[in-house]
PDB file of N, CA and C in Angstrom:
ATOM      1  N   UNK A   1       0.825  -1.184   0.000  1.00  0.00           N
ATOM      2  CA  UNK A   1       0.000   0.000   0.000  1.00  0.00           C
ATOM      3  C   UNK A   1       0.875   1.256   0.000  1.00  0.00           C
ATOM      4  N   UNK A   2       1.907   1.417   0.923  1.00  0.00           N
ATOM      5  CA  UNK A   2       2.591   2.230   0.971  1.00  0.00           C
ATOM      6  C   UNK A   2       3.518   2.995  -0.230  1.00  0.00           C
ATOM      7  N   UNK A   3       4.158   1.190  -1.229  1.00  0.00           N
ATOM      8  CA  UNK A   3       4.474   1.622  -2.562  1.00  0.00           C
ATOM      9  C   UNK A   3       3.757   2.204  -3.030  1.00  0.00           C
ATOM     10  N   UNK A   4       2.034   1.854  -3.491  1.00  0.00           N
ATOM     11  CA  UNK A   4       1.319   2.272  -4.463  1.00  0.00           C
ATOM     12  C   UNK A   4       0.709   3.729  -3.939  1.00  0.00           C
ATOM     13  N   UNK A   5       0.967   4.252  -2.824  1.00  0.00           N
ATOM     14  CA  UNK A   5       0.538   5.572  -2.466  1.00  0.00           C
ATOM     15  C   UNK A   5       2.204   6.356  -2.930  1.00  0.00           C
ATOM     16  N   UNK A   6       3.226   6.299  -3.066  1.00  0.00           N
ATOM     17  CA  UNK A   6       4.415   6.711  -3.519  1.00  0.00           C
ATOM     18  C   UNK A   6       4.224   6.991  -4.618  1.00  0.00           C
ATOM     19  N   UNK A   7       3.605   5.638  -5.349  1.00  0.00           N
ATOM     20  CA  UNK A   7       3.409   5.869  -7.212  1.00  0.00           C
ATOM     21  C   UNK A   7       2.928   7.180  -7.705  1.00  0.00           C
ATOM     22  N   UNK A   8       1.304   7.225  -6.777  1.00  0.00           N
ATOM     23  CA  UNK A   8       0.713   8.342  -7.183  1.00  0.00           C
ATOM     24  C   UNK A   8       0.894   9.364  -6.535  1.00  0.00           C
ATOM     25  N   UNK A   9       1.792   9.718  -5.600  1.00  0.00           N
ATOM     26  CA  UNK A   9       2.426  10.670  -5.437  1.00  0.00           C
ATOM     27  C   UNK A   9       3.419  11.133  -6.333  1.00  0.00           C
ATOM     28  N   UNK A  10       3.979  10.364  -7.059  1.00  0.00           N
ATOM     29  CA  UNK A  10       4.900  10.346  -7.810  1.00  0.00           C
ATOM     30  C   UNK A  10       4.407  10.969  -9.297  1.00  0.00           C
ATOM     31  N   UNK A  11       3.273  10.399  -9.878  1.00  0.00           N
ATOM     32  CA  UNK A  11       2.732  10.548 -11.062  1.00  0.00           C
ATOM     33  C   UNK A  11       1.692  11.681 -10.648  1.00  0.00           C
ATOM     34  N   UNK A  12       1.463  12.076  -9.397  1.00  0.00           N
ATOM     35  CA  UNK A  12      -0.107  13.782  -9.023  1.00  0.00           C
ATOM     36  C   UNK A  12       1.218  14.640  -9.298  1.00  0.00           C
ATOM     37  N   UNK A  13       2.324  14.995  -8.476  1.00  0.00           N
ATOM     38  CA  UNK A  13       2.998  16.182  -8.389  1.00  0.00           C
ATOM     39  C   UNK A  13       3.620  16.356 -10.123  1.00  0.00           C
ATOM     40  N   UNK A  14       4.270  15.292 -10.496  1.00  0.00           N
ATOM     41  CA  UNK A  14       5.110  15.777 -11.753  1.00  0.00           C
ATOM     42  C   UNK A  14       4.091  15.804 -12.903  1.00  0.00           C
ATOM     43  N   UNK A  15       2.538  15.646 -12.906  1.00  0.00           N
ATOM     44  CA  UNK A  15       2.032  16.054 -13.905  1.00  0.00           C
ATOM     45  C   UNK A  15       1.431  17.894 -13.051  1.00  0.00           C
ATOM     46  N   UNK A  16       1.299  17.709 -12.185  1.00  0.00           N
ATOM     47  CA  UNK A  16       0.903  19.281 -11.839  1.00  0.00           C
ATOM     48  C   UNK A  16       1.528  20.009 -11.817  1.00  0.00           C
ATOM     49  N   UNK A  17       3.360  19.997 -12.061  1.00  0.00           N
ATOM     50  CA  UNK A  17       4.335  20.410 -12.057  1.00  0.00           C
ATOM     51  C   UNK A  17       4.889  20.884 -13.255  1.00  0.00           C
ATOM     52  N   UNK A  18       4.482  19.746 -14.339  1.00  0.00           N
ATOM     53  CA  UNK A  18       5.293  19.338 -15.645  1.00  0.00           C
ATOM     54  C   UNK A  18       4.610  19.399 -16.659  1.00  0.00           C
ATOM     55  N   UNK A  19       2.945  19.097 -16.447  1.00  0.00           N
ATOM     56  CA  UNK A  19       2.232  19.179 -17.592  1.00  0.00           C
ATOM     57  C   UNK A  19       1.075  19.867 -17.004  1.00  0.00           C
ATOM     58  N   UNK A  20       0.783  21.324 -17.616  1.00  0.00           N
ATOM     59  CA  UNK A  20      -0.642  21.621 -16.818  1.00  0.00           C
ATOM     60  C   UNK A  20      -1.549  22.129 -17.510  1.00  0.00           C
ATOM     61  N   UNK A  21      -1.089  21.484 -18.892  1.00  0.00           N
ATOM     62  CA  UNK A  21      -2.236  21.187 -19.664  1.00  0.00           C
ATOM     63  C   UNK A  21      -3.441  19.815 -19.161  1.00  0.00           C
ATOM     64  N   UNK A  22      -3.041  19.307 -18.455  1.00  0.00           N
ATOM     65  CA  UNK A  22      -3.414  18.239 -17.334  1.00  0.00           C
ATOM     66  C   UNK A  22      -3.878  18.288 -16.445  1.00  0.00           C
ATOM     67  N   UNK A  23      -4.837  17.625 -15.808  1.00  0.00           N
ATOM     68  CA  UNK A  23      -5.291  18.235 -14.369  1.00  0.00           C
ATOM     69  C   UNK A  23      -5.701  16.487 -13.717  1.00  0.00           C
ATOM     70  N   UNK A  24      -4.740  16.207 -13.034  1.00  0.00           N
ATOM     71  CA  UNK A  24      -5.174  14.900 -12.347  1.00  0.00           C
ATOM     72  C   UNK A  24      -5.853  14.848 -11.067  1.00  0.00           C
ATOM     73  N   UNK A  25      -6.696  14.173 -11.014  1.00  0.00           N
ATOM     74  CA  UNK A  25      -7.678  13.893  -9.840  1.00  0.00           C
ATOM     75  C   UNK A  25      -7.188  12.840  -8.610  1.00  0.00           C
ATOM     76  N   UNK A  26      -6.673  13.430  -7.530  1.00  0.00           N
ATOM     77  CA  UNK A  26      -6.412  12.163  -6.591  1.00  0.00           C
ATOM     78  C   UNK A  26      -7.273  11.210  -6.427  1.00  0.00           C
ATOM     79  N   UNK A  27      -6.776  10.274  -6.277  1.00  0.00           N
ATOM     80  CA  UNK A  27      -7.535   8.931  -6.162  1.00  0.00           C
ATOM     81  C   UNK A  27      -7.880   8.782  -4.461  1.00  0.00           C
ATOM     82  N   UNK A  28      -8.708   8.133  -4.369  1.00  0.00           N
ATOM     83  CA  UNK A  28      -8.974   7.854  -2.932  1.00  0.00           C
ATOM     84  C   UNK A  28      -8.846   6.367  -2.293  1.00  0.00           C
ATOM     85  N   UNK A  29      -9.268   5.423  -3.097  1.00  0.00           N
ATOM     86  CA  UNK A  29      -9.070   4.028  -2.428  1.00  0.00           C
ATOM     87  C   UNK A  29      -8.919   3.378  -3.900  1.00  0.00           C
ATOM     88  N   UNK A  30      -7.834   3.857  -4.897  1.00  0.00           N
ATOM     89  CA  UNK A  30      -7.439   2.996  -5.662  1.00  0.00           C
ATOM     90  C   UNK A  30      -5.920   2.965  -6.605  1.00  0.00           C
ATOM     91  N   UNK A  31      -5.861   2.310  -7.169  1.00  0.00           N
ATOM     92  CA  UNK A  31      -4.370   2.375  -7.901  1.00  0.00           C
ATOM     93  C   UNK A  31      -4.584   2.958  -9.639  1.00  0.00           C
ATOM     94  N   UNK A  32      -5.875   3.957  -9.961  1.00  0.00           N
ATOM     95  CA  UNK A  32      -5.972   4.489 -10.933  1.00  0.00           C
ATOM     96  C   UNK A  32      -6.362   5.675 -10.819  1.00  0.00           C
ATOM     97  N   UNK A  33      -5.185   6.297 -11.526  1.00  0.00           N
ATOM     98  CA  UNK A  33      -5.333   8.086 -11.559  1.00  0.00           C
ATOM     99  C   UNK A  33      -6.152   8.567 -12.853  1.00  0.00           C
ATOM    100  N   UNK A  34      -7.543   8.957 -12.789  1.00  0.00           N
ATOM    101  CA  UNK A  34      -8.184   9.899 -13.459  1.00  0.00           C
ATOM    102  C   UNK A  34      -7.709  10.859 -13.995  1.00  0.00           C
ATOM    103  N   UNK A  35      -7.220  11.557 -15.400  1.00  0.00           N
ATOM    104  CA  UNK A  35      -6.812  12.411 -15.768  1.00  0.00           C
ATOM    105  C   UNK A  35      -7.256  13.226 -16.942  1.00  0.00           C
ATOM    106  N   UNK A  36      -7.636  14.160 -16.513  1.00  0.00           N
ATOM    107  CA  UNK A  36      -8.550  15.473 -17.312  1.00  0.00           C
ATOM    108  C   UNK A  36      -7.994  15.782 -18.490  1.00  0.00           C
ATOM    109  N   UNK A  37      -8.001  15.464 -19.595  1.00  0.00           N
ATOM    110  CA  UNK A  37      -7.393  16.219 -20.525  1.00  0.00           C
ATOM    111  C   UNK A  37      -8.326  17.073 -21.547  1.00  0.00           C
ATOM    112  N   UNK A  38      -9.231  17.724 -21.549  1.00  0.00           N
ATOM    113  CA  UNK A  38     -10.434  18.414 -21.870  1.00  0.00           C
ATOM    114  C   UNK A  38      -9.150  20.044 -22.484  1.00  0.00           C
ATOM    115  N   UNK A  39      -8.043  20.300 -21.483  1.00  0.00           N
ATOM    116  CA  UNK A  39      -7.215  21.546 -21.813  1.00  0.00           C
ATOM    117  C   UNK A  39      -6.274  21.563 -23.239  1.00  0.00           C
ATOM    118  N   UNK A  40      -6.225  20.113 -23.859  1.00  0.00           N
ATOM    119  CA  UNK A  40      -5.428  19.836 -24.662  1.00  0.00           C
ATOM    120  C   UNK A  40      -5.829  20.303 -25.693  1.00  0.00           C
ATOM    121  N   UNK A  41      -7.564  20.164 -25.939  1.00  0.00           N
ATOM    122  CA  UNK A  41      -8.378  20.777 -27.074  1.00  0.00           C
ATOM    123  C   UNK A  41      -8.339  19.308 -28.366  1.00  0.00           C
ATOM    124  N   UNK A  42      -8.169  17.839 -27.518  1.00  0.00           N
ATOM    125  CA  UNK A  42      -8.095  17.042 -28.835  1.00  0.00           C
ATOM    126  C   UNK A  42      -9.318  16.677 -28.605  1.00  0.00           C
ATOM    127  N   UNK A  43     -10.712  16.369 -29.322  1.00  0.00           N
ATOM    128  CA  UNK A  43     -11.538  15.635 -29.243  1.00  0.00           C
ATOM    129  C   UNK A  43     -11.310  14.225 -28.661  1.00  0.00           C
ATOM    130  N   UNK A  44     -12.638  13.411 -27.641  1.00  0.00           N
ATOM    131  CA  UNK A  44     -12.231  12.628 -27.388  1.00  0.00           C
ATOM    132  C   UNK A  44     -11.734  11.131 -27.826  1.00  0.00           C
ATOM    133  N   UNK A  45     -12.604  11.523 -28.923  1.00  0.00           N
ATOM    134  CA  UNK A  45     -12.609  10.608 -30.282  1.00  0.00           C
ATOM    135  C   UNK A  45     -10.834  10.038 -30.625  1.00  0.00           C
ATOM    136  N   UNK A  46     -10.132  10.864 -30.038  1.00  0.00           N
ATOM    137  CA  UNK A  46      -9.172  11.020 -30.914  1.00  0.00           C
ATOM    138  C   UNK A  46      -7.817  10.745 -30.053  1.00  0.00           C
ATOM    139  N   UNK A  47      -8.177  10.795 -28.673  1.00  0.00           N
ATOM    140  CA  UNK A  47      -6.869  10.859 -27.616  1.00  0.00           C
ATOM    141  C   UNK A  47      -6.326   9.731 -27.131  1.00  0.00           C
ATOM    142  N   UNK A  48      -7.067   8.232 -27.099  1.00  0.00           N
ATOM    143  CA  UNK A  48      -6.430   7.284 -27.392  1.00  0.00           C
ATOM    144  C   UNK A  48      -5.820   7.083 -28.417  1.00  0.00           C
ATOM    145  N   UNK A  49      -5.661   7.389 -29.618  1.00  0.00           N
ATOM    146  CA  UNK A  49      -4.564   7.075 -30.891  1.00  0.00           C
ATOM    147  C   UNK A  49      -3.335   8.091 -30.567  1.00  0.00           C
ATOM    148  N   UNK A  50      -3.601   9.549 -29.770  1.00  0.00           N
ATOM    149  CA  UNK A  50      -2.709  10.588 -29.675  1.00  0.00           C
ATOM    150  C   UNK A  50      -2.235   9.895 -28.731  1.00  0.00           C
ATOM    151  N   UNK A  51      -2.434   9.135 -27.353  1.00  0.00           N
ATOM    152  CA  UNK A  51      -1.455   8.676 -26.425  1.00  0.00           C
ATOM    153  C   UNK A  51      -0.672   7.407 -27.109  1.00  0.00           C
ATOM    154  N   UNK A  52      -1.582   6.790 -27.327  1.00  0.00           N
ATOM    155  CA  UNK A  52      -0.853   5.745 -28.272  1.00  0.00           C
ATOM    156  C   UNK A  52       0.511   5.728 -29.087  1.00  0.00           C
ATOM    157  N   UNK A  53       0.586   6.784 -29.842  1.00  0.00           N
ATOM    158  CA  UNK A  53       1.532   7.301 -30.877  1.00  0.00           C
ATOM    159  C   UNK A  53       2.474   7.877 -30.248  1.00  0.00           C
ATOM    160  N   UNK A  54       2.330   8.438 -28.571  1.00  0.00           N
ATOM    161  CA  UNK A  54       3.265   8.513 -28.071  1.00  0.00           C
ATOM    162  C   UNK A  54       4.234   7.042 -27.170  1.00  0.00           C
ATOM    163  N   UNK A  55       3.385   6.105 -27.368  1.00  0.00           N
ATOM    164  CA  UNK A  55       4.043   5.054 -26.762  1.00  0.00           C
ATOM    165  C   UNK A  55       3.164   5.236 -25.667  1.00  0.00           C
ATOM    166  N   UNK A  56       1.893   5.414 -25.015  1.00  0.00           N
ATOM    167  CA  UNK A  56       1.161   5.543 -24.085  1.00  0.00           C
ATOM    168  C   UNK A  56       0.037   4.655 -24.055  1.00  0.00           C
ATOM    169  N   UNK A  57      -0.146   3.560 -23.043  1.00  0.00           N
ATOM    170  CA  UNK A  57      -1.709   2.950 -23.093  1.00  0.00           C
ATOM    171  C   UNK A  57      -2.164   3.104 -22.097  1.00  0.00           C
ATOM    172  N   UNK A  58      -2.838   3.999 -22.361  1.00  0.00           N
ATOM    173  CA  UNK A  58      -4.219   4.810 -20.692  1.00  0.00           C
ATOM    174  C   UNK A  58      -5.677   4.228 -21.593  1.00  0.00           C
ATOM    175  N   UNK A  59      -6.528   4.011 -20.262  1.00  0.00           N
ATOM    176  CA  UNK A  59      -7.693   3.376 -20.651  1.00  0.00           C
ATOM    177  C   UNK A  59      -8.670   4.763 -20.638  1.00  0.00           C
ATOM    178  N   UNK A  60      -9.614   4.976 -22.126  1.00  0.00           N
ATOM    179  CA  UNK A  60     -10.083   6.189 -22.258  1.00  0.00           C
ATOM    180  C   UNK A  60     -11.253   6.322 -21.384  1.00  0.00           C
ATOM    181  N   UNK A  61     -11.837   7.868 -20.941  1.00  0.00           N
ATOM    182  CA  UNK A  61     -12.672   7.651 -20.347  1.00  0.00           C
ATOM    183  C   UNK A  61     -14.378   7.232 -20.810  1.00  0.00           C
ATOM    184  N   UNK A  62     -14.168   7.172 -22.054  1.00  0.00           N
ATOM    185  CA  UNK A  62     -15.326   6.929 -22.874  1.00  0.00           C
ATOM    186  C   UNK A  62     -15.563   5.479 -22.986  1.00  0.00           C
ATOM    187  N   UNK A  63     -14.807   4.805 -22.246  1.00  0.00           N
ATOM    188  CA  UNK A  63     -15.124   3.322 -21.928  1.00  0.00           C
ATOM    189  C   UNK A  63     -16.056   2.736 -20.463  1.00  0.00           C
ATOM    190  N   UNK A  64     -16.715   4.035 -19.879  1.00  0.00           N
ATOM    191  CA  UNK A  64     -17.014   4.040 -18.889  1.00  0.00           C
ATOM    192  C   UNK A  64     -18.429   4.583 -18.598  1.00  0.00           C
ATOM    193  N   UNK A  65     -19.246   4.148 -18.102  1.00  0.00           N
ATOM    194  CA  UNK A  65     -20.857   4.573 -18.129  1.00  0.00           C
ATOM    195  C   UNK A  65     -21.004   6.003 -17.916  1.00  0.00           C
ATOM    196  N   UNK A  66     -19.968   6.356 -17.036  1.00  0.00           N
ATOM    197  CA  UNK A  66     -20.390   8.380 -17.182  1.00  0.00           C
ATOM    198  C   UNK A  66     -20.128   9.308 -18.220  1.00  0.00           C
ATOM    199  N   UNK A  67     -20.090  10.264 -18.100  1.00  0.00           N
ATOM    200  CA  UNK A  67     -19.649  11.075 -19.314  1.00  0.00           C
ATOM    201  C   UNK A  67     -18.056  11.770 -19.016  1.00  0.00           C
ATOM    202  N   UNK A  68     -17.369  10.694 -19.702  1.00  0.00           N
ATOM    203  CA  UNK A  68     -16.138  11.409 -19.168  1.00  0.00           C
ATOM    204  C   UNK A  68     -14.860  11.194 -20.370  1.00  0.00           C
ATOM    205  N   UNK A  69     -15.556  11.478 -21.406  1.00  0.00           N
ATOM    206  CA  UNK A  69     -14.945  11.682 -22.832  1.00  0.00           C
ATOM    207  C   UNK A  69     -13.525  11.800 -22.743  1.00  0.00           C
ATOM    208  N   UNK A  70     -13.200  13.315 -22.073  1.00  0.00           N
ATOM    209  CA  UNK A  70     -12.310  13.747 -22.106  1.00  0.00           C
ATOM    210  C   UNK A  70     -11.055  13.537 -20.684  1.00  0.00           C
ATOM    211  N   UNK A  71     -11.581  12.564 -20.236  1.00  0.00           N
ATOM    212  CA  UNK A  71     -10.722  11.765 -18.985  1.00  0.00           C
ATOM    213  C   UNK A  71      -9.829  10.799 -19.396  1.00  0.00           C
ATOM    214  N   UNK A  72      -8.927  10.271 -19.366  1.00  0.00           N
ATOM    215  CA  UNK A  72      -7.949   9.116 -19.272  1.00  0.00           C
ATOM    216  C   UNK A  72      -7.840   8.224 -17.288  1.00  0.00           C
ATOM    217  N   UNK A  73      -7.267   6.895 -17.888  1.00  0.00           N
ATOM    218  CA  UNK A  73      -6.959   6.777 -16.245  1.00  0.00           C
ATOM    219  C   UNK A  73      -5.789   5.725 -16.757  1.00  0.00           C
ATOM    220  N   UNK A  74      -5.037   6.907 -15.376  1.00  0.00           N
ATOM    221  CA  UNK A  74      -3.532   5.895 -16.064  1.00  0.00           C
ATOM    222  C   UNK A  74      -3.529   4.670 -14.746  1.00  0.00           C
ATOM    223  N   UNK A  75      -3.154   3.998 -14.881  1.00  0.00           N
ATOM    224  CA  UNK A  75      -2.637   2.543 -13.917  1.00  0.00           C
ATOM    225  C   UNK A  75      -1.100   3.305 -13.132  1.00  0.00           C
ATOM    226  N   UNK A  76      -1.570   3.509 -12.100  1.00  0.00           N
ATOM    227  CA  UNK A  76       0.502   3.795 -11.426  1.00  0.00           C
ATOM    228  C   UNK A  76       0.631   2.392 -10.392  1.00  0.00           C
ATOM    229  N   UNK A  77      -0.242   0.950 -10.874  1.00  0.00           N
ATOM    230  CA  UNK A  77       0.202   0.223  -9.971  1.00  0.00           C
ATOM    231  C   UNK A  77       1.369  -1.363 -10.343  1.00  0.00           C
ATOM    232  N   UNK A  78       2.155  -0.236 -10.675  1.00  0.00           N
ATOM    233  CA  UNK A  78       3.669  -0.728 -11.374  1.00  0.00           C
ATOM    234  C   UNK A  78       4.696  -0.547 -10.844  1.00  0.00           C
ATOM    235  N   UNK A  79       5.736  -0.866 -11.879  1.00  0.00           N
ATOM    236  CA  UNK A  79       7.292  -0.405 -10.858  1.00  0.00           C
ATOM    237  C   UNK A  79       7.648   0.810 -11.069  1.00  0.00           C
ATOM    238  N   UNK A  80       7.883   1.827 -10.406  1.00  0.00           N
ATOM    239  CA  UNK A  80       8.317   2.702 -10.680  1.00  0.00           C
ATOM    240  C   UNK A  80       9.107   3.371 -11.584  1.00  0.00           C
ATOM    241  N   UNK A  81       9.884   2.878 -12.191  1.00  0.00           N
ATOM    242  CA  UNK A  81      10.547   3.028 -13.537  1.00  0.00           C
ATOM    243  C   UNK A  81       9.425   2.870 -14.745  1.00  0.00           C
ATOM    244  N   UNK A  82       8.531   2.017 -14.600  1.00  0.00           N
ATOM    245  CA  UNK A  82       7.341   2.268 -15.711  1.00  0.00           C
ATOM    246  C   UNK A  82       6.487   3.025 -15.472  1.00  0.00           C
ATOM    247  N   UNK A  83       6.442   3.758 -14.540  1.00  0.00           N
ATOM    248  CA  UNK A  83       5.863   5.058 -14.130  1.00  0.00           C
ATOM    249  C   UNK A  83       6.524   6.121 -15.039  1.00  0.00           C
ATOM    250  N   UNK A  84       7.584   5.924 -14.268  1.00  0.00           N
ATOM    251  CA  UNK A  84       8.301   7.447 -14.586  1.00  0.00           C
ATOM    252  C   UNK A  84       9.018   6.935 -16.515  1.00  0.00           C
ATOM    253  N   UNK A  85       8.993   6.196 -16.806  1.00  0.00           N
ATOM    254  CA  UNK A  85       8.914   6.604 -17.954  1.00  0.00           C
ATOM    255  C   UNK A  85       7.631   6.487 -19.115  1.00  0.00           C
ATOM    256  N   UNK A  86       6.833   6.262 -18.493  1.00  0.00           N
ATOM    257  CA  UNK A  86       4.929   6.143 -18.854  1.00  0.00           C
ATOM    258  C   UNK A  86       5.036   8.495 -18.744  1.00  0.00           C
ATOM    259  N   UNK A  87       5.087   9.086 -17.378  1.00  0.00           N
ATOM    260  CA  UNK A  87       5.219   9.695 -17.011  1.00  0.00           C
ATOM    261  C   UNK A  87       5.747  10.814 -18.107  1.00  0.00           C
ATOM    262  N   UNK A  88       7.130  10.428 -18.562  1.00  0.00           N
ATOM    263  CA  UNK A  88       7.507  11.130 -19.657  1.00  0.00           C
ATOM    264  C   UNK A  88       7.375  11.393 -20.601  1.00  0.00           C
ATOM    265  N   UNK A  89       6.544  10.028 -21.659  1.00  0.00           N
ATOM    266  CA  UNK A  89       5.854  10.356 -22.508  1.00  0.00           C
ATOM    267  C   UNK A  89       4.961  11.025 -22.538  1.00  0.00           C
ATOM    268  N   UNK A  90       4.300  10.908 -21.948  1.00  0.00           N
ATOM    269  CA  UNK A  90       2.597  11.422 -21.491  1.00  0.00           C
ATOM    270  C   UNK A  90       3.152  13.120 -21.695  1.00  0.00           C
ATOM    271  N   UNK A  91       3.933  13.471 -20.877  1.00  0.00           N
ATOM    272  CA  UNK A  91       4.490  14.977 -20.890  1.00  0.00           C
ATOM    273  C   UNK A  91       4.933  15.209 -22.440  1.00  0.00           C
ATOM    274  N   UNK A  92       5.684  14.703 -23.122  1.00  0.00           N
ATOM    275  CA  UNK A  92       5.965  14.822 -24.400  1.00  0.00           C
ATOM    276  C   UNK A  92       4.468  15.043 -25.438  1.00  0.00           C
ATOM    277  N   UNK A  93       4.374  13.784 -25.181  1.00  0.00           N
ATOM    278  CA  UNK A  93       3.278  13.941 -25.753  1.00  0.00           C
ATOM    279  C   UNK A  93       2.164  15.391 -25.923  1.00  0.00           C
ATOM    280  N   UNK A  94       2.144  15.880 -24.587  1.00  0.00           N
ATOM    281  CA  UNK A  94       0.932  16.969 -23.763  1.00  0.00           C
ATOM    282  C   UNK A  94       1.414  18.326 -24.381  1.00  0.00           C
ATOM    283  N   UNK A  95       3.079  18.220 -24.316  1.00  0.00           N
ATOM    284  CA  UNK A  95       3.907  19.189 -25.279  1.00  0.00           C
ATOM    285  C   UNK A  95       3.395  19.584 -26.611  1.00  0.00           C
ATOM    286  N   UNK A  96       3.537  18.268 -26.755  1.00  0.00           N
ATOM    287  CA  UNK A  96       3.367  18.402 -28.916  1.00  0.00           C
ATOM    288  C   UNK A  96       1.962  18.177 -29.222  1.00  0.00           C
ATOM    289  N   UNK A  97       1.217  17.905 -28.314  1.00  0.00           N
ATOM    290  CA  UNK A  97      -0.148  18.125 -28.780  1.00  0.00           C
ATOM    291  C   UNK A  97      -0.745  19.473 -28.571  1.00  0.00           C
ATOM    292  N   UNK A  98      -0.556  20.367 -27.374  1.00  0.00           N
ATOM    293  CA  UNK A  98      -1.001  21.666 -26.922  1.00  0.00           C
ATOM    294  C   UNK A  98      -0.439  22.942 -27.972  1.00  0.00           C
TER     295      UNK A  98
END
């Protein structure tokens, strides 16, 4: 538990830090971070192939009974090194798409 509260400590600060075209939602009792990308301006139609192409697989939020098109949720319940370089793309990516 303790790792997987590190993770997303790890993956809340350096996207609020690093990408703020981004706006991540703390999690409360789980190992998946909700992440807003509505600021990027890509339709939602379209932001799984844009993470993708960066080397990114986040599960979209349009796979999910609410309306949350423009949400991603990344998994941080990994090793840390696939964090932080999941982490980097995602920022690259947020770069060259904005």
């Amino acid at each position: 538990v303790a790792y997987l509260q590190e993770n997303r400590d790890f993956a809340l600060d350096y996207i609020c830090r690093k990408i703020p075209c981004l706006r991540a939602l703390k999690p409360e009792a789980t190992f998946l971070l909700w992440i807003d990308c509505s600021e990027m301006g890509i339709p939602s139609e379209k932001l799984e192939g844009f993470f993708r192409s960066a080397g990114v697989r986040l599960s979209m939020g349009s796979a999910y009974r609410e309306p949350t098109g423009q949400f991603v949720r990344l998994n941080f319940g990994c090793r840390r090194a696939v964090l932080e370089e999941g982490r980097g793309r995602i920022a690259e990516a947020a770069a060259f798409g904005k």
